[in-house]
Protein backbone atom coordinates (compact mmCIF):
# COMPACT_ATOMS: atom_id res chain seq x y z
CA UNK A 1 191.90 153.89 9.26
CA UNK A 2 188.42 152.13 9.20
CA UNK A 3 186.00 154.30 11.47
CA UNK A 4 184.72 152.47 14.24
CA UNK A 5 181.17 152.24 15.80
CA UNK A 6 179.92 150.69 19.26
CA UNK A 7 176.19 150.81 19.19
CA UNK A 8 173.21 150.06 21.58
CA UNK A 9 175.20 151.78 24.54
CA UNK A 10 172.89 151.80 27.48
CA UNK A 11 175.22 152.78 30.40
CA UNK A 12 178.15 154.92 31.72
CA UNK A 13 180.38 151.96 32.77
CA UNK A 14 180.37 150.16 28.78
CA UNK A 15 180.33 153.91 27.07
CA UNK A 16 183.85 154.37 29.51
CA UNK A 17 185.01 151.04 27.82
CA UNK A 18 184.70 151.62 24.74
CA UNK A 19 185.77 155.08 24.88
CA UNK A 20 189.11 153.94 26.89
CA UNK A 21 189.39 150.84 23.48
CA UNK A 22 189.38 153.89 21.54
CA UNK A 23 186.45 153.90 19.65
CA UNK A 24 185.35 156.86 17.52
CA UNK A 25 181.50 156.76 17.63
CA UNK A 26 179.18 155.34 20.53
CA UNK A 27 175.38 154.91 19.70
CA UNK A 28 172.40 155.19 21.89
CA UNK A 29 169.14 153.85 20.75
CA UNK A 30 165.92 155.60 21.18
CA UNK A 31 163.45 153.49 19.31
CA UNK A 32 162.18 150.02 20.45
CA UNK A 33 164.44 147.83 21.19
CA UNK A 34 165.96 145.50 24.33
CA UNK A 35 168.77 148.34 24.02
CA UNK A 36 166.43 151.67 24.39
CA UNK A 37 167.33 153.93 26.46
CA UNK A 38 166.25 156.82 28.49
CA UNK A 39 167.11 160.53 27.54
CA UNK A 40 167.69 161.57 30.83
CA UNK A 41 170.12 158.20 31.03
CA UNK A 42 171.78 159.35 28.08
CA UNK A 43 172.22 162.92 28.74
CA UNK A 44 174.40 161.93 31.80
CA UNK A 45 176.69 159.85 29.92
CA UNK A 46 177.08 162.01 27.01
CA UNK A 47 178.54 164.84 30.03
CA UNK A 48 180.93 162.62 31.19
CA UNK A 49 182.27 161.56 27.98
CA UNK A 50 185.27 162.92 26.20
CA UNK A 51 184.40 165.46 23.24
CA UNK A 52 186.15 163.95 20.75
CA UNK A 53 183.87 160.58 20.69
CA UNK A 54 180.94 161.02 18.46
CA UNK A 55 177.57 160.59 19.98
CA UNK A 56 175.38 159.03 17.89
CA UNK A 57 171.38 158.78 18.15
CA UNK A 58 169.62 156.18 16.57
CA UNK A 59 165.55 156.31 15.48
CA UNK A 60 163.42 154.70 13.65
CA UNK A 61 160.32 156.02 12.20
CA UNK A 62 159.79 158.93 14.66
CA UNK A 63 158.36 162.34 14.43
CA UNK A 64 160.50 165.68 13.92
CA UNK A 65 160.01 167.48 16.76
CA UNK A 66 160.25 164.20 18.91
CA UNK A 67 163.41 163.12 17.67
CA UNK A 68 164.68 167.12 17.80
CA UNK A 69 163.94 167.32 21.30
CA UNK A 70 165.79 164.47 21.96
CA UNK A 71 169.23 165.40 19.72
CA UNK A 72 168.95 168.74 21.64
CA UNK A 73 168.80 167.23 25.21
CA UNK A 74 170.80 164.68 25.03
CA UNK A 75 173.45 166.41 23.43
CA UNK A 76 173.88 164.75 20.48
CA UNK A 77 176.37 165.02 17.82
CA UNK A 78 174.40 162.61 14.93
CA UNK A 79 171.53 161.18 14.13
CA UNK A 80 170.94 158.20 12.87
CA UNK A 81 167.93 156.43 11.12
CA UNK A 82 166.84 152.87 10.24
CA UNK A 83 163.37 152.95 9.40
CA UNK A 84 161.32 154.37 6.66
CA UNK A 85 162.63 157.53 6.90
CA UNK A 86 162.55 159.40 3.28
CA UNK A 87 165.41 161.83 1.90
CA UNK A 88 163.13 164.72 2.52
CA UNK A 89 162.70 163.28 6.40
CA UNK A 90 166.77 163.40 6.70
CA UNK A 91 166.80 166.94 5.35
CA UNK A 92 165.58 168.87 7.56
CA UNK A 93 167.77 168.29 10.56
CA UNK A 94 170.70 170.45 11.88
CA UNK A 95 172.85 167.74 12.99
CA UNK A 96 174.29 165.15 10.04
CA UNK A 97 172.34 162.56 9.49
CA UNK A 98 173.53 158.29 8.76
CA UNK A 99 170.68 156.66 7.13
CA UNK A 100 170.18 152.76 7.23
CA UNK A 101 170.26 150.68 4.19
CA UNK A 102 168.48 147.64 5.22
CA UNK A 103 169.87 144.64 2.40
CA UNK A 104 168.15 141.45 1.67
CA UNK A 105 169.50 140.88 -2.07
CA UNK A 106 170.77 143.38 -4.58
CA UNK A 107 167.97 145.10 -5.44
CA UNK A 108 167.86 146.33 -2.00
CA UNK A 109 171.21 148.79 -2.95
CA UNK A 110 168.51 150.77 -5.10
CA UNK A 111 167.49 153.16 -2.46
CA UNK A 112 171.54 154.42 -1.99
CA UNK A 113 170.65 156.36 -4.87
CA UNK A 114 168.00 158.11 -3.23
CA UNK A 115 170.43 160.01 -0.22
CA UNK A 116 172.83 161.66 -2.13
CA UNK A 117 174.27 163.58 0.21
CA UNK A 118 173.25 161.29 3.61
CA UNK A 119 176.04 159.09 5.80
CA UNK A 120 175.22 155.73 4.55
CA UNK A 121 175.36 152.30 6.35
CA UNK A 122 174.24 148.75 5.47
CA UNK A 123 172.50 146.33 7.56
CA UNK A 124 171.27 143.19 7.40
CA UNK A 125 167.35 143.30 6.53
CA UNK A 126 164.85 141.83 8.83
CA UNK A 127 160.67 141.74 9.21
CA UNK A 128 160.98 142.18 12.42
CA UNK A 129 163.62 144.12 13.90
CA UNK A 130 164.99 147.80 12.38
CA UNK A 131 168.81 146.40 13.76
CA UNK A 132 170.30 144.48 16.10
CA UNK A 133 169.68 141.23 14.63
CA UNK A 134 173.26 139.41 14.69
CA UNK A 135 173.16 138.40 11.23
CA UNK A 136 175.52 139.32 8.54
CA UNK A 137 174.32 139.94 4.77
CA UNK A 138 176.11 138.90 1.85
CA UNK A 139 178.97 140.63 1.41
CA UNK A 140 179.28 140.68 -2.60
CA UNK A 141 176.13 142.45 -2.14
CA UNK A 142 178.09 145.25 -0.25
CA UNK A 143 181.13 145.05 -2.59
CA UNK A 144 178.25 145.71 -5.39
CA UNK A 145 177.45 148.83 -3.50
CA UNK A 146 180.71 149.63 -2.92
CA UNK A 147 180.51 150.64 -6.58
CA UNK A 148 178.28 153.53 -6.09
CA UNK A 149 180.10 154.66 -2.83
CA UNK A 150 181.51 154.08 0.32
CA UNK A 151 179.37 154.00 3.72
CA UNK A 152 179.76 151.92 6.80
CA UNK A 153 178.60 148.37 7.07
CA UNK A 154 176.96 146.64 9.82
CA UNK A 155 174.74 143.75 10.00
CA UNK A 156 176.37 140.85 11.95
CA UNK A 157 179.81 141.65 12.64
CA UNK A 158 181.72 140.66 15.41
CA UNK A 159 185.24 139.59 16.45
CA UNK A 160 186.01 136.52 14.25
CA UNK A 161 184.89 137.91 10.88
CA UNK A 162 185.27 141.76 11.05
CA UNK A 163 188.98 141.26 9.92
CA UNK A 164 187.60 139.87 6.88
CA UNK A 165 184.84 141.97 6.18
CA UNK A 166 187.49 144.57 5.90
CA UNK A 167 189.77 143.10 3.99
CA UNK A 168 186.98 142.01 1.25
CA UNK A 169 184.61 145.32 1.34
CA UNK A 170 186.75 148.28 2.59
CA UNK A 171 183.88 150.07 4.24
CA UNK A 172 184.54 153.62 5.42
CA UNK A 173 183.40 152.17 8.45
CA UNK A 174 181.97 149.54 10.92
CA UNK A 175 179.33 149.68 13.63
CA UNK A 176 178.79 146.44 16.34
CA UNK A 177 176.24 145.97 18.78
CA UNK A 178 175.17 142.61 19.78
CA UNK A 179 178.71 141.40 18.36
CA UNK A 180 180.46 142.43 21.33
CA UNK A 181 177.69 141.55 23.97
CA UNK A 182 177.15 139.45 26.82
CA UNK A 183 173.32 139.97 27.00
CA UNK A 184 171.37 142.85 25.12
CA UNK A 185 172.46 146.05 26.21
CA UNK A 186 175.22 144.84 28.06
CA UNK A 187 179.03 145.05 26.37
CA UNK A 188 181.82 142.33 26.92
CA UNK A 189 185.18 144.34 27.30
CA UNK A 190 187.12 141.45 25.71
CA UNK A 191 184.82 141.16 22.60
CA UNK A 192 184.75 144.96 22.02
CA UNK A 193 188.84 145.04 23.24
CA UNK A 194 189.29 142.01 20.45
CA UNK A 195 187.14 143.85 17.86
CA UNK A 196 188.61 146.94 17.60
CA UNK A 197 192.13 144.83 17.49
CA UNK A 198 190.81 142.47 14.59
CA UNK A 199 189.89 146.42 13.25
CA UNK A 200 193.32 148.06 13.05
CA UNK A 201 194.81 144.22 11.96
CA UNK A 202 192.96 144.36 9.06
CA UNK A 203 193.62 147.96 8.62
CA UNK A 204 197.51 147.10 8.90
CA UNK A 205 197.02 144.07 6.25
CA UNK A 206 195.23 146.49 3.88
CA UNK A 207 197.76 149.11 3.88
């Protein structure tokens, strides 16, 4: 069963959603974006959320101790990273890390090499913006990466092409955000209710 991600979370009432959809991972952003949110915000969702959904925290290019603090208050479960961030960065956390693999042609797969042993998950590169963007990437180019191993892929997905994205890649995973939105930081119930459906269809079709 492909693993499923809801990201850019920013309040109790779309976490409950997705949680109720059955979702396996929620993600709460804590870098720069329309979608940041507050610890203190996401400390009291995390308490009123089932155990068995994975809380994610996402970060890009921030210090140690600053994103340690957070992991530790909030409760976190992961952490996950999508700027610079260098293997020796991702090592030194407790918690298991998912490192970004931002992709703009093939030579952007290079730097899988580099995390061994690191959560993986492609997204579609942009000069501006560390995620988030709404764009999908070529997918040969994640079927190329495929080749050196699995990881989850993100970058553009949403309900009307997630069943295919499946079907032609056969990530380990997916992760939406502005996919199944009404306005940043604000879910749609139908979009992420239709997602996770076109999920498990293609996940039926696959075998």
């Amino acid at each position: 069963m492909t693993w499923i991600k809801i990201c850019g979370i920013t309040n109790i009432e779309d976490s409950w959603k997705a949680v109720s959809l059955g979702v396996d991972a929620l993600g709460f952003i804590f870098a720069p974006s329309p979608r940041r949110v507050d610890p203190v915000k996401v400390r009291k969702m995390i308490q009123n959320l089932p155990p068995w959904v994975v809380k994610i925290g996402v970060f890009v290019n921030q210090k140690f101790s600053e994103v340690e603090d957070i992991a530790t208050y909030c409760l976190l479960n992961f952490l996950q990273f999508h700027g610079d961030e260098l293997p020796e960065y991702c090592k030194q956390f407790s918690l298991p890390v998912i490192k970004a693999i931002h992709i703009k042609d093939f030579r952007s797969l290079h730097p899988m090499e580099k995390y061994p042993d690191t959560t993986l998950l492609l997204d579609t590169y942009s000069p501006v913006r560390a995620g988030g963007t709404g764009i999908p990437f070529p997918w040969e180019i994640a079927l190329r990466g495929k080749e050196k191993r699995n990881f989850i892929l993100s970058g553009g997905l949403n309900p009307d092409n997630v069943r295919e994205a499946i079907l032609k890649v056969r990530p380990w995973g997916v992760d939406v955000c502005s996919g199944v939105e009404t306005t940043p930081g604000k879910k749609d119930l139908l979009k992420m209710d239709d997602f996770i459906k076109e999920v498990k269809k293609a996940d039926e079709e696959a075998g």
